[in-house]
PDB file of N, CA and C in Angstrom:
ATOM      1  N   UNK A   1       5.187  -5.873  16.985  1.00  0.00           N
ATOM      2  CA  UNK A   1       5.499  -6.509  15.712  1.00  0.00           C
ATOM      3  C   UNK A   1       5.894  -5.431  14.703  1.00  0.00           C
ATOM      4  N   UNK A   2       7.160  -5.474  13.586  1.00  0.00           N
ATOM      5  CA  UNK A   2       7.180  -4.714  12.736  1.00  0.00           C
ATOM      6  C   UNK A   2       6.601  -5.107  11.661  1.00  0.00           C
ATOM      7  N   UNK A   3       5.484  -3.689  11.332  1.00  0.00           N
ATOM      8  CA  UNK A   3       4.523  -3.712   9.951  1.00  0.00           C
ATOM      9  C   UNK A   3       5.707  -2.967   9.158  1.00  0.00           C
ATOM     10  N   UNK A   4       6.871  -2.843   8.584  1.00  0.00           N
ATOM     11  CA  UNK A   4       7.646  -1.939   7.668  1.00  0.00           C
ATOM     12  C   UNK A   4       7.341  -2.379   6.349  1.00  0.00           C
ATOM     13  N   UNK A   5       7.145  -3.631   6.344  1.00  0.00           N
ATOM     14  CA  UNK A   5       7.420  -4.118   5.007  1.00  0.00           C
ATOM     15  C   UNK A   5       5.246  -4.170   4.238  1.00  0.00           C
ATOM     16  N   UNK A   6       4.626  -4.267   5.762  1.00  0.00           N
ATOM     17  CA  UNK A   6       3.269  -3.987   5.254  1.00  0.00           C
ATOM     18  C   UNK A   6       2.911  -2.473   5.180  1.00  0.00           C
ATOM     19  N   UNK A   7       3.448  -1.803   5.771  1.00  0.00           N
ATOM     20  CA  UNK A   7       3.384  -0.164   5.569  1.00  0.00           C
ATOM     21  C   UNK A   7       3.634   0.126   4.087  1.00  0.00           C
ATOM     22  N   UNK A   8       5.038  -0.215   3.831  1.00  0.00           N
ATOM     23  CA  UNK A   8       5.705   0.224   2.397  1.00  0.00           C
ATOM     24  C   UNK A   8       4.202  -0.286   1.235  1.00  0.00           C
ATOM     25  N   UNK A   9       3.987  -1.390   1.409  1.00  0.00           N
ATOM     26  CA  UNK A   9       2.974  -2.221   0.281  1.00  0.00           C
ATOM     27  C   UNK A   9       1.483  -1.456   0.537  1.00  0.00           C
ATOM     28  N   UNK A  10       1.347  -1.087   1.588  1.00  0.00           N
ATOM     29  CA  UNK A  10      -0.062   0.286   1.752  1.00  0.00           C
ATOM     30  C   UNK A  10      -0.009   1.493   1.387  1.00  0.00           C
ATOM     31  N   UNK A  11       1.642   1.925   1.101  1.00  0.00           N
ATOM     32  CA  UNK A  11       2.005   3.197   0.928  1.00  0.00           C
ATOM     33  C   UNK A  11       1.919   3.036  -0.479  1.00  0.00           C
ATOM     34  N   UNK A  12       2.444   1.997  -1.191  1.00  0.00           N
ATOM     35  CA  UNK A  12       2.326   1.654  -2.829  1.00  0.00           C
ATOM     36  C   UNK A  12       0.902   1.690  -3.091  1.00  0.00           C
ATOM     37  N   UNK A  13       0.232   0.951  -2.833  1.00  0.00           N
ATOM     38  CA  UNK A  13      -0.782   0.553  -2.684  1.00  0.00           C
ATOM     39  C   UNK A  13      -1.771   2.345  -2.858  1.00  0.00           C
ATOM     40  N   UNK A  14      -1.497   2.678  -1.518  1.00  0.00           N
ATOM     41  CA  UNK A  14      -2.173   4.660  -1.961  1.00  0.00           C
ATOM     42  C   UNK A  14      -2.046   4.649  -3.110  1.00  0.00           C
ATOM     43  N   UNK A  15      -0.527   5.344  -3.643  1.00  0.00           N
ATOM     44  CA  UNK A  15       0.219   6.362  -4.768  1.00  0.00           C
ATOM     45  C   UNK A  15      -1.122   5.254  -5.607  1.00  0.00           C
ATOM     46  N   UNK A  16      -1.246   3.813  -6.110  1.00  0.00           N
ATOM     47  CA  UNK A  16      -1.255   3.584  -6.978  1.00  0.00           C
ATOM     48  C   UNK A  16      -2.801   4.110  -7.392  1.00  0.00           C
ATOM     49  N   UNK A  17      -3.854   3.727  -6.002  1.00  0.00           N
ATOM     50  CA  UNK A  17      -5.211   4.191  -5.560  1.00  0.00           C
ATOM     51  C   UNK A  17      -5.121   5.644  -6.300  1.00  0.00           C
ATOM     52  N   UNK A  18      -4.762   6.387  -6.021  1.00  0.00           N
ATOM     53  CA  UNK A  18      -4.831   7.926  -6.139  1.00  0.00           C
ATOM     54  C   UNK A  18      -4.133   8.396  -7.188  1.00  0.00           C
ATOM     55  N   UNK A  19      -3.517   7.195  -8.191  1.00  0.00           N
ATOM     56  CA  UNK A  19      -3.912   7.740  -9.778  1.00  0.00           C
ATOM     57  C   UNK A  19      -4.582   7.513 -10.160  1.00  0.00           C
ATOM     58  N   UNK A  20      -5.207   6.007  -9.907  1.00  0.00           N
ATOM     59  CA  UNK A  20      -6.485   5.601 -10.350  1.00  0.00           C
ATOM     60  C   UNK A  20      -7.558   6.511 -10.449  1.00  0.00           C
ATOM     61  N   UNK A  21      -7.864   7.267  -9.570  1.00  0.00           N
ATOM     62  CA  UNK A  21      -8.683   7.886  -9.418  1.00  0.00           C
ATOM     63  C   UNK A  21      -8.478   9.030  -9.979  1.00  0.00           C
ATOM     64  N   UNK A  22      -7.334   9.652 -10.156  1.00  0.00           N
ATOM     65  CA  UNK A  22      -7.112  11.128 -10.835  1.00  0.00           C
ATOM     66  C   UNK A  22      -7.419  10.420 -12.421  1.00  0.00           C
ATOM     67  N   UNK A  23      -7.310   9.470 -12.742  1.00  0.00           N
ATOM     68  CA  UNK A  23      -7.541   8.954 -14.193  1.00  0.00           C
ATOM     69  C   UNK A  23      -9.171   8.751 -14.656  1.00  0.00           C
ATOM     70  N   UNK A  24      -9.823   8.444 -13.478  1.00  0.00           N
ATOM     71  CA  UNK A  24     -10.675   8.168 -13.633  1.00  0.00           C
ATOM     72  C   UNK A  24     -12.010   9.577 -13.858  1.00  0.00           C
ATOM     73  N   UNK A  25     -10.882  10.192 -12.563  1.00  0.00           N
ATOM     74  CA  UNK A  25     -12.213  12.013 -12.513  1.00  0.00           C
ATOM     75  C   UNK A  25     -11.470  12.386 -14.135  1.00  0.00           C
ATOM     76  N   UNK A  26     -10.504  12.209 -14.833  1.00  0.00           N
ATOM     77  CA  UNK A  26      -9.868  12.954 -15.981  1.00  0.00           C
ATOM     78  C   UNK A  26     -11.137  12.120 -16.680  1.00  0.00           C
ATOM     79  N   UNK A  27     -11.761  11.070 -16.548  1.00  0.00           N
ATOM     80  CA  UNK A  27     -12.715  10.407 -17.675  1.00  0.00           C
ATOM     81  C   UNK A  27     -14.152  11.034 -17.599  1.00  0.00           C
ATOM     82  N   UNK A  28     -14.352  11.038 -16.793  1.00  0.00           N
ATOM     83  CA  UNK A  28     -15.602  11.310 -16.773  1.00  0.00           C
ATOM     84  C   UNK A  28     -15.797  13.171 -16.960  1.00  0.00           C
ATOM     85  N   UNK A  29     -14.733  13.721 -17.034  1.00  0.00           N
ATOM     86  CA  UNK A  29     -14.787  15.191 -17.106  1.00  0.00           C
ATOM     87  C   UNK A  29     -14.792  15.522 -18.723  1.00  0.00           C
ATOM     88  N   UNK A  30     -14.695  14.316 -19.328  1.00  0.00           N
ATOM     89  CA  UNK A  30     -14.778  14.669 -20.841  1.00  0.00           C
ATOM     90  C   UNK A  30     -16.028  15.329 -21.599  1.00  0.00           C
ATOM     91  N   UNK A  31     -16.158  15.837 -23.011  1.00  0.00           N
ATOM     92  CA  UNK A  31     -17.554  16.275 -23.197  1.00  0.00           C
ATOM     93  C   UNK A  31     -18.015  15.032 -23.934  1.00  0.00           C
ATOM     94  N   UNK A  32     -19.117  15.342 -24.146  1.00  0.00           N
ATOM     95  CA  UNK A  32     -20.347  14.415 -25.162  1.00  0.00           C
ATOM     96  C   UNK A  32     -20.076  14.518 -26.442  1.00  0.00           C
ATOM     97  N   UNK A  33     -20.417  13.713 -27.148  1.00  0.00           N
ATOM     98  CA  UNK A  33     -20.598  13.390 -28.738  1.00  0.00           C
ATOM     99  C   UNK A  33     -21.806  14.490 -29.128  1.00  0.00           C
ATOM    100  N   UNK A  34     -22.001  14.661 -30.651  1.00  0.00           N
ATOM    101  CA  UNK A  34     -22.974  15.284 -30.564  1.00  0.00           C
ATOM    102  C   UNK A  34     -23.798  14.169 -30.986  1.00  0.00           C
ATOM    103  N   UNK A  35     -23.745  13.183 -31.350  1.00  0.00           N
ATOM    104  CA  UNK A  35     -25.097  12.101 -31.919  1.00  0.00           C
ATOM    105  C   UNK A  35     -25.917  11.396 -30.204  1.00  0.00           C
ATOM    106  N   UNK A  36     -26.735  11.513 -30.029  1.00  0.00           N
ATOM    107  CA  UNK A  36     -27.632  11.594 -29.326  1.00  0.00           C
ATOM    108  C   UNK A  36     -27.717   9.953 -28.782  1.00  0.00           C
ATOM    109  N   UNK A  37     -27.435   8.990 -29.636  1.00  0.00           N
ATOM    110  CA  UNK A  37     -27.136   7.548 -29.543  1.00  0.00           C
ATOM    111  C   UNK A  37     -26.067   7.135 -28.832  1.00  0.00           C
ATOM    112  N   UNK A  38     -24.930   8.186 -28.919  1.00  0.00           N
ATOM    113  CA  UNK A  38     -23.661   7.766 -28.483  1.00  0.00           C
ATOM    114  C   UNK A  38     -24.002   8.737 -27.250  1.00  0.00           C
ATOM    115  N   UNK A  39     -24.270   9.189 -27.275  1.00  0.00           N
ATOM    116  CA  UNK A  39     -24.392  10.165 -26.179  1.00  0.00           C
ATOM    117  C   UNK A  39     -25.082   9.229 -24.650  1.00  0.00           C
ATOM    118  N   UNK A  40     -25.546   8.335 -25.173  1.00  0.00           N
ATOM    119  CA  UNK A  40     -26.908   7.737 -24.341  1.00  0.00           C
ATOM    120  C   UNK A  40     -25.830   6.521 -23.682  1.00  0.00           C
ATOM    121  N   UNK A  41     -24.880   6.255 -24.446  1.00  0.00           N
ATOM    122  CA  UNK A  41     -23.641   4.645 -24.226  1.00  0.00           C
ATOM    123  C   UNK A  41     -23.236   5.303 -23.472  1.00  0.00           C
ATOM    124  N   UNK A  42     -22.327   7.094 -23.901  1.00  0.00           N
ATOM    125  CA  UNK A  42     -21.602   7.552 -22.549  1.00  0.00           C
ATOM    126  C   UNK A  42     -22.181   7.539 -21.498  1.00  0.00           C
ATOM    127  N   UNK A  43     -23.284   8.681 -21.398  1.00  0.00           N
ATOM    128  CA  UNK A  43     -23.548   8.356 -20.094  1.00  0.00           C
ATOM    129  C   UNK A  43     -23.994   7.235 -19.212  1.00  0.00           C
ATOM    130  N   UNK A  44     -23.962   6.352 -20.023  1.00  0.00           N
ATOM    131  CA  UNK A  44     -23.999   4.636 -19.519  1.00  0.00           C
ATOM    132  C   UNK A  44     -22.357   3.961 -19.047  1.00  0.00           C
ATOM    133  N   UNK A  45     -21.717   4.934 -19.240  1.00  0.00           N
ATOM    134  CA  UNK A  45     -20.443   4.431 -19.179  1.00  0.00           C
ATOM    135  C   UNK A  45     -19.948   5.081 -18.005  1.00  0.00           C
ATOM    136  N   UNK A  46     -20.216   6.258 -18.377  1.00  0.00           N
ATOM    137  CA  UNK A  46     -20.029   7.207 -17.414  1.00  0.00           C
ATOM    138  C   UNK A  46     -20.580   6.937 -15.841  1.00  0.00           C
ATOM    139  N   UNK A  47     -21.568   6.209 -15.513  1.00  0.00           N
ATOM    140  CA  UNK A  47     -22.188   5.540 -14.224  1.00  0.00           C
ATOM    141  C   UNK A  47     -21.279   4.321 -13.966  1.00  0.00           C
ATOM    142  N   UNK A  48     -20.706   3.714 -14.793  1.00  0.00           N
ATOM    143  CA  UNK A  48     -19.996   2.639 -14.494  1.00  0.00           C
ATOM    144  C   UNK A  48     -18.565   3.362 -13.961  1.00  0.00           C
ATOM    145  N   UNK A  49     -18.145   4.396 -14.411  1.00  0.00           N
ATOM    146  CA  UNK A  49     -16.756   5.322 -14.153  1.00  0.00           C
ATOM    147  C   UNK A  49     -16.914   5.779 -12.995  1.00  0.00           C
ATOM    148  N   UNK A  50     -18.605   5.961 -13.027  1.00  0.00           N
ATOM    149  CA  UNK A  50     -18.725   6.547 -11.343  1.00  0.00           C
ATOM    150  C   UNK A  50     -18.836   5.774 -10.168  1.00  0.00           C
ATOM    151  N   UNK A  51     -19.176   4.923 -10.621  1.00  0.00           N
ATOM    152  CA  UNK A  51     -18.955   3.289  -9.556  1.00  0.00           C
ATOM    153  C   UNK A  51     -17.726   3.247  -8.882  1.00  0.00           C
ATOM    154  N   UNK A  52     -16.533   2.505 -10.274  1.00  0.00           N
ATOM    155  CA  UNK A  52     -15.517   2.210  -9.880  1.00  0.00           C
ATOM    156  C   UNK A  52     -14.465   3.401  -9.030  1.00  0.00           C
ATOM    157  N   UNK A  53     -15.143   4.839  -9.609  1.00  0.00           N
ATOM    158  CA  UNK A  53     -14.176   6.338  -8.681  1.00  0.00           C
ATOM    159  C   UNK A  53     -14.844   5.924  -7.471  1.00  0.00           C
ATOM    160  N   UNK A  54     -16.060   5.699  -7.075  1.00  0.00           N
ATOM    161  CA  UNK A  54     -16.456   5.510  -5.881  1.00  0.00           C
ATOM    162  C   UNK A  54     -15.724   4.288  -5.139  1.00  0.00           C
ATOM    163  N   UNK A  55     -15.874   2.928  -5.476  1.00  0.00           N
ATOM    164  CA  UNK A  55     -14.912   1.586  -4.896  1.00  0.00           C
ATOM    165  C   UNK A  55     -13.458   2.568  -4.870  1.00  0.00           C
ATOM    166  N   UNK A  56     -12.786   3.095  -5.818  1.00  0.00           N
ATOM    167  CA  UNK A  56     -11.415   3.354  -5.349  1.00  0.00           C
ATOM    168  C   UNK A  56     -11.379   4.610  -4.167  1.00  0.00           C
ATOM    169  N   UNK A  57     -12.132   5.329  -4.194  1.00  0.00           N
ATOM    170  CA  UNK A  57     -11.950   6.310  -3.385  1.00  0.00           C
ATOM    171  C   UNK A  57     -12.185   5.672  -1.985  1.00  0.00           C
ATOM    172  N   UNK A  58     -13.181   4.771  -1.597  1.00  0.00           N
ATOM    173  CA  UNK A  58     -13.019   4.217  -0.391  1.00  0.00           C
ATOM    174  C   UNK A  58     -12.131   3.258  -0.188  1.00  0.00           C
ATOM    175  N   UNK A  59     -11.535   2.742  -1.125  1.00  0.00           N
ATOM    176  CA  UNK A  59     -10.003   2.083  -0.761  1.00  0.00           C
ATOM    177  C   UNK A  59      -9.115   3.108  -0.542  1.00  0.00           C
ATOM    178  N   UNK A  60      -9.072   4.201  -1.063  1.00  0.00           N
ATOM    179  CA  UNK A  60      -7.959   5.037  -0.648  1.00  0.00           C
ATOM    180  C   UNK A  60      -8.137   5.220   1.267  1.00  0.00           C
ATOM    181  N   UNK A  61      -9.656   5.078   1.796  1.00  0.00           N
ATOM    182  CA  UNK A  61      -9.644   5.841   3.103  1.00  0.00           C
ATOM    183  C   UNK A  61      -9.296   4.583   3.443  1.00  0.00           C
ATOM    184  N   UNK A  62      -9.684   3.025   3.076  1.00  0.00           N
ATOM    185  CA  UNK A  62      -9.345   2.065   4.114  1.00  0.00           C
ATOM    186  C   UNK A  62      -7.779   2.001   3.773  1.00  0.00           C
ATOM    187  N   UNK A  63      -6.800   1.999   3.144  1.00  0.00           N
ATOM    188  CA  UNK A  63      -5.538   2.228   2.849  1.00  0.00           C
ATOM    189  C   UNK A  63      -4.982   2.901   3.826  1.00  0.00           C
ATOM    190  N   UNK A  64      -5.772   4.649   3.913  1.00  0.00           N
ATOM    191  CA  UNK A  64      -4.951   5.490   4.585  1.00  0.00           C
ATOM    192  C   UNK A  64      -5.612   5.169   6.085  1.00  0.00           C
ATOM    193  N   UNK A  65      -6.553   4.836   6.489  1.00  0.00           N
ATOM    194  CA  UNK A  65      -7.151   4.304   7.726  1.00  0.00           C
ATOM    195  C   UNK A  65      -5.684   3.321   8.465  1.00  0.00           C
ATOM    196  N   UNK A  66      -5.225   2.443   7.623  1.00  0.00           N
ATOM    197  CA  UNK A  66      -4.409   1.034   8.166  1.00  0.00           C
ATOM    198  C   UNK A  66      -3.175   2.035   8.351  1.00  0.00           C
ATOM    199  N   UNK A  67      -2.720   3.194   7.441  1.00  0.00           N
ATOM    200  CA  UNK A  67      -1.236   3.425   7.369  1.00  0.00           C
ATOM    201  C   UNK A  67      -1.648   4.507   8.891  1.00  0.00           C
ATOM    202  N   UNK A  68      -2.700   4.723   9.099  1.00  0.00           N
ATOM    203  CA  UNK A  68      -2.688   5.865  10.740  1.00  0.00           C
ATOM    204  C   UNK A  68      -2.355   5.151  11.626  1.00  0.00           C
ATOM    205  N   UNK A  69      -3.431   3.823  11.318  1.00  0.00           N
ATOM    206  CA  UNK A  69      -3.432   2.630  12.633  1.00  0.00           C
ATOM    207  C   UNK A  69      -1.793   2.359  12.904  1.00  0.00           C
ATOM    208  N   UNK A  70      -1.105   1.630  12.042  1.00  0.00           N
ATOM    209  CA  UNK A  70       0.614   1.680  11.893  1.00  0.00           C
ATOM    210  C   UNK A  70       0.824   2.532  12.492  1.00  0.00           C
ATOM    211  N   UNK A  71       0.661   3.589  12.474  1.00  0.00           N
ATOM    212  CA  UNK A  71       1.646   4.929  13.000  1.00  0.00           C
ATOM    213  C   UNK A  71       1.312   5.293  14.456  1.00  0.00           C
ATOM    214  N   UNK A  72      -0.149   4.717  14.455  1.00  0.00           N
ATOM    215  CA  UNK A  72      -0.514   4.513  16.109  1.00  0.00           C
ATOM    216  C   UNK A  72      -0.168   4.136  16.842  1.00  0.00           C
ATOM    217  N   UNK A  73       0.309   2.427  16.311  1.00  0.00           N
ATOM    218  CA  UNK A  73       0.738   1.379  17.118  1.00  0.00           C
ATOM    219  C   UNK A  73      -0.206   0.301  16.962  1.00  0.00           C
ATOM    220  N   UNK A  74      -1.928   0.748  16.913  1.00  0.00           N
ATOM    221  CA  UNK A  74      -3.086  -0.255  16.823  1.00  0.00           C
ATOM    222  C   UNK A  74      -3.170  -0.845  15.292  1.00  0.00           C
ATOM    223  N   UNK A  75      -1.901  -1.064  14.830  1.00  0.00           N
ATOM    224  CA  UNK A  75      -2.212  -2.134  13.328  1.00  0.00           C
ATOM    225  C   UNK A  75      -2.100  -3.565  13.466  1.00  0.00           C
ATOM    226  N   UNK A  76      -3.467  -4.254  13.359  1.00  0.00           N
ATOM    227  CA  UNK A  76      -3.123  -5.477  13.515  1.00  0.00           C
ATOM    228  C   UNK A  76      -3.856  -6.055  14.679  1.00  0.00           C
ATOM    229  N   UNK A  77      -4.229  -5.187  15.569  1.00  0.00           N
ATOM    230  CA  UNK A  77      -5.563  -5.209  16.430  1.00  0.00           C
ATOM    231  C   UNK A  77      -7.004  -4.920  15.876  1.00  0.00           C
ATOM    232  N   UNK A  78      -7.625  -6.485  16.377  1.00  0.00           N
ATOM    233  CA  UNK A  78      -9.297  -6.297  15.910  1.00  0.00           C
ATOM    234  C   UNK A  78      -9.695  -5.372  16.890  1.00  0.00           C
ATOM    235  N   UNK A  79     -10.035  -4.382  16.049  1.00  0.00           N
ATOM    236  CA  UNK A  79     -11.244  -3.009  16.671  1.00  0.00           C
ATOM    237  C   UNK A  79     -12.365  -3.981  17.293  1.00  0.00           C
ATOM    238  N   UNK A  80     -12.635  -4.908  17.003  1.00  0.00           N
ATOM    239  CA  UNK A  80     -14.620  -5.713  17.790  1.00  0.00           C
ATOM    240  C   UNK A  80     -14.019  -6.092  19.153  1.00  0.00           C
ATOM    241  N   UNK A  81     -12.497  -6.482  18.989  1.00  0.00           N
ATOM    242  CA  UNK A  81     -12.206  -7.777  19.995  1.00  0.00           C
ATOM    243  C   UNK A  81     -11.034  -7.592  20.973  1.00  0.00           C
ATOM    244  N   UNK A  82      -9.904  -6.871  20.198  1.00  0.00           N
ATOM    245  CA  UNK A  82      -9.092  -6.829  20.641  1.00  0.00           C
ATOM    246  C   UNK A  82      -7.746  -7.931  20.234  1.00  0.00           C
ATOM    247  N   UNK A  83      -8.272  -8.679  19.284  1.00  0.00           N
ATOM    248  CA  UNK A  83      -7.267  -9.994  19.911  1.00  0.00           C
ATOM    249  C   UNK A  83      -6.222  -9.729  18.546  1.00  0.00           C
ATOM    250  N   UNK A  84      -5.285 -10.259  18.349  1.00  0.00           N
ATOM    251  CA  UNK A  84      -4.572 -10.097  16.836  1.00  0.00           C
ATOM    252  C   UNK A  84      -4.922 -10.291  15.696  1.00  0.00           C
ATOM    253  N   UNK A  85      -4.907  -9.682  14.483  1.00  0.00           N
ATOM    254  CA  UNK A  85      -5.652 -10.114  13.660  1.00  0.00           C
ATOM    255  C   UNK A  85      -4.654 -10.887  12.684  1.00  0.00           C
ATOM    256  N   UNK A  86      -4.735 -12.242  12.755  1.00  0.00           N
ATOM    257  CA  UNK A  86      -3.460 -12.816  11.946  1.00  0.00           C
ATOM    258  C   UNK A  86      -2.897 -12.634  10.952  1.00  0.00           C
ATOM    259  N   UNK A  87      -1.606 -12.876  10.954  1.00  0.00           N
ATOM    260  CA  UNK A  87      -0.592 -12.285   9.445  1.00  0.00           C
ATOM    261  C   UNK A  87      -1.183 -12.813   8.173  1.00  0.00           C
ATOM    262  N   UNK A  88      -2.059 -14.335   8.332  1.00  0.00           N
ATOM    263  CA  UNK A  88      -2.552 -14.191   6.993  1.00  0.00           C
ATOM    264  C   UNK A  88      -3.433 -13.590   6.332  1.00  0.00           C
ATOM    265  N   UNK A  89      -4.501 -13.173   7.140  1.00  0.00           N
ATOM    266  CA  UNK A  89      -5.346 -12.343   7.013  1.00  0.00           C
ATOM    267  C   UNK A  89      -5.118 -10.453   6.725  1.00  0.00           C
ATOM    268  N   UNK A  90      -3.890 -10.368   7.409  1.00  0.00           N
ATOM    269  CA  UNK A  90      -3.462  -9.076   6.979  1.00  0.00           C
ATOM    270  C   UNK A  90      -2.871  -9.217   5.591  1.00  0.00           C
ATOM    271  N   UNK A  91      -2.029 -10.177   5.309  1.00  0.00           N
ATOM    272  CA  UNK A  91      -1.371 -10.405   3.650  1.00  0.00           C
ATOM    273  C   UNK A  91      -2.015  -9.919   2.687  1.00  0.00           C
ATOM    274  N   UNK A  92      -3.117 -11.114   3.346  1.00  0.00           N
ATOM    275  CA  UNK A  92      -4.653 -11.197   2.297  1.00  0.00           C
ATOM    276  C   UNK A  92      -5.404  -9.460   1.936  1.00  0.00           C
ATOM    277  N   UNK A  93      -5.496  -9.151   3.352  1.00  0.00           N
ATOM    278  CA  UNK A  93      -6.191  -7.904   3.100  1.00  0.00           C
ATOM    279  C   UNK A  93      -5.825  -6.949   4.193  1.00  0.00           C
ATOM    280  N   UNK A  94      -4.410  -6.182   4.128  1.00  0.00           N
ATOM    281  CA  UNK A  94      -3.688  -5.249   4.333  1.00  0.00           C
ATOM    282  C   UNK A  94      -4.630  -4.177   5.565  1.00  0.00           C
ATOM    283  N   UNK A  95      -5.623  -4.155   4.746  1.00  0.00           N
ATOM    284  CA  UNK A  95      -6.433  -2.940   5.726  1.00  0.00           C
ATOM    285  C   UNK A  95      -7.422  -3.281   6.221  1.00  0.00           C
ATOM    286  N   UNK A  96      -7.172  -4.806   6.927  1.00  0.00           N
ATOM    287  CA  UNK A  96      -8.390  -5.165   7.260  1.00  0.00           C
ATOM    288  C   UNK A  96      -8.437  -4.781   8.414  1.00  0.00           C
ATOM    289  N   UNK A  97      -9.750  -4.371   9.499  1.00  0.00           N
ATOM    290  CA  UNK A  97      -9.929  -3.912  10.798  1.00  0.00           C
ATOM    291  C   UNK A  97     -10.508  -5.203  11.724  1.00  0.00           C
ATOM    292  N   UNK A  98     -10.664  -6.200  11.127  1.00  0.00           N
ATOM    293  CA  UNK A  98     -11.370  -7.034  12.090  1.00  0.00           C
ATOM    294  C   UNK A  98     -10.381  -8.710  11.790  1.00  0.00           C
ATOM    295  N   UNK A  99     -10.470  -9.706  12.900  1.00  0.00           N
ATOM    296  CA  UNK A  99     -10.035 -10.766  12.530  1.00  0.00           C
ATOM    297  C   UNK A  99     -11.072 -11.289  12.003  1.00  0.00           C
ATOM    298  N   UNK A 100     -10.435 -12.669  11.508  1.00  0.00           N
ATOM    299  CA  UNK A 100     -11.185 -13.381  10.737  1.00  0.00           C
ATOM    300  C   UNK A 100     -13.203 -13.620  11.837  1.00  0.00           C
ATOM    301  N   UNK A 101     -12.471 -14.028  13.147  1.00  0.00           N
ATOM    302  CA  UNK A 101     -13.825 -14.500  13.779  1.00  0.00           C
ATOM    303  C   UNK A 101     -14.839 -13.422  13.550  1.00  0.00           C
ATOM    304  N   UNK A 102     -14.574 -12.285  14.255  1.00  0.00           N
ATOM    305  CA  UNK A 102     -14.998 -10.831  14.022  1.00  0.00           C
ATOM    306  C   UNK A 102     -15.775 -10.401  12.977  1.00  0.00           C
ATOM    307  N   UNK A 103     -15.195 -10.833  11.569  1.00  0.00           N
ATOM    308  CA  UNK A 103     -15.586 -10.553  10.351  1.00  0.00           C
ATOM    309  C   UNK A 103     -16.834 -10.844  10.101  1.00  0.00           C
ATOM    310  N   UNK A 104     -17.036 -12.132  10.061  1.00  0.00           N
ATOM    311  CA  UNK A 104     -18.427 -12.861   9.840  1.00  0.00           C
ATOM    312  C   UNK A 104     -19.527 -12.625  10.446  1.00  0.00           C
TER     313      UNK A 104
END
């Protein structure tokens, strides 16, 4: 089956991952206030910055995980099962490794 047109949308999909994240380490590298109150929100904010760098950074590996599989040949094969993992389910979620049965 040709993935070209799901490759290109994983390859977008990276670039877009991996500013996110260069935006995000640029946030949290900032300094502190000096009022001690505000200081206490950042670093409350700052755990939430570290969350979301964390969720994007492991989308970047399941991203670049699907664009190897493509280049393998194994995109689109459930790793549990073997069997295809259907086009809607790939639409839905590009880098998914398992079919729907699999999943659950």
């Amino acid at each position: 089956m040709d993935y070209s047109i799901m490759k290109n949308e994983l390859e977008q999909q990276l670039v877009a991952m991996k500013a996110r994240l260069g935006s995000i380490k640029k946030d949290v590298t900032h300094g502190y206030s000096g009022d001690s109150a505000e200081q206490a929100q950042e670093r409350e904010n700052d755990e939430v910055v570290d969350a979301i760098g964390n969720e994007t950074a492991q989308s970047i590996l399941a991203i670049q995980s699907a664009l190897d599989r493509i280049e393998a040949g194994s995109y689109g094969s459930c790793v549990s099962c073997g069997e295809n993992i259907g086009k809607a389910r790939l639409k839905a979620v590009p880098e998914a490794t398992r079919c729907v049965d699999c999943s659950v």
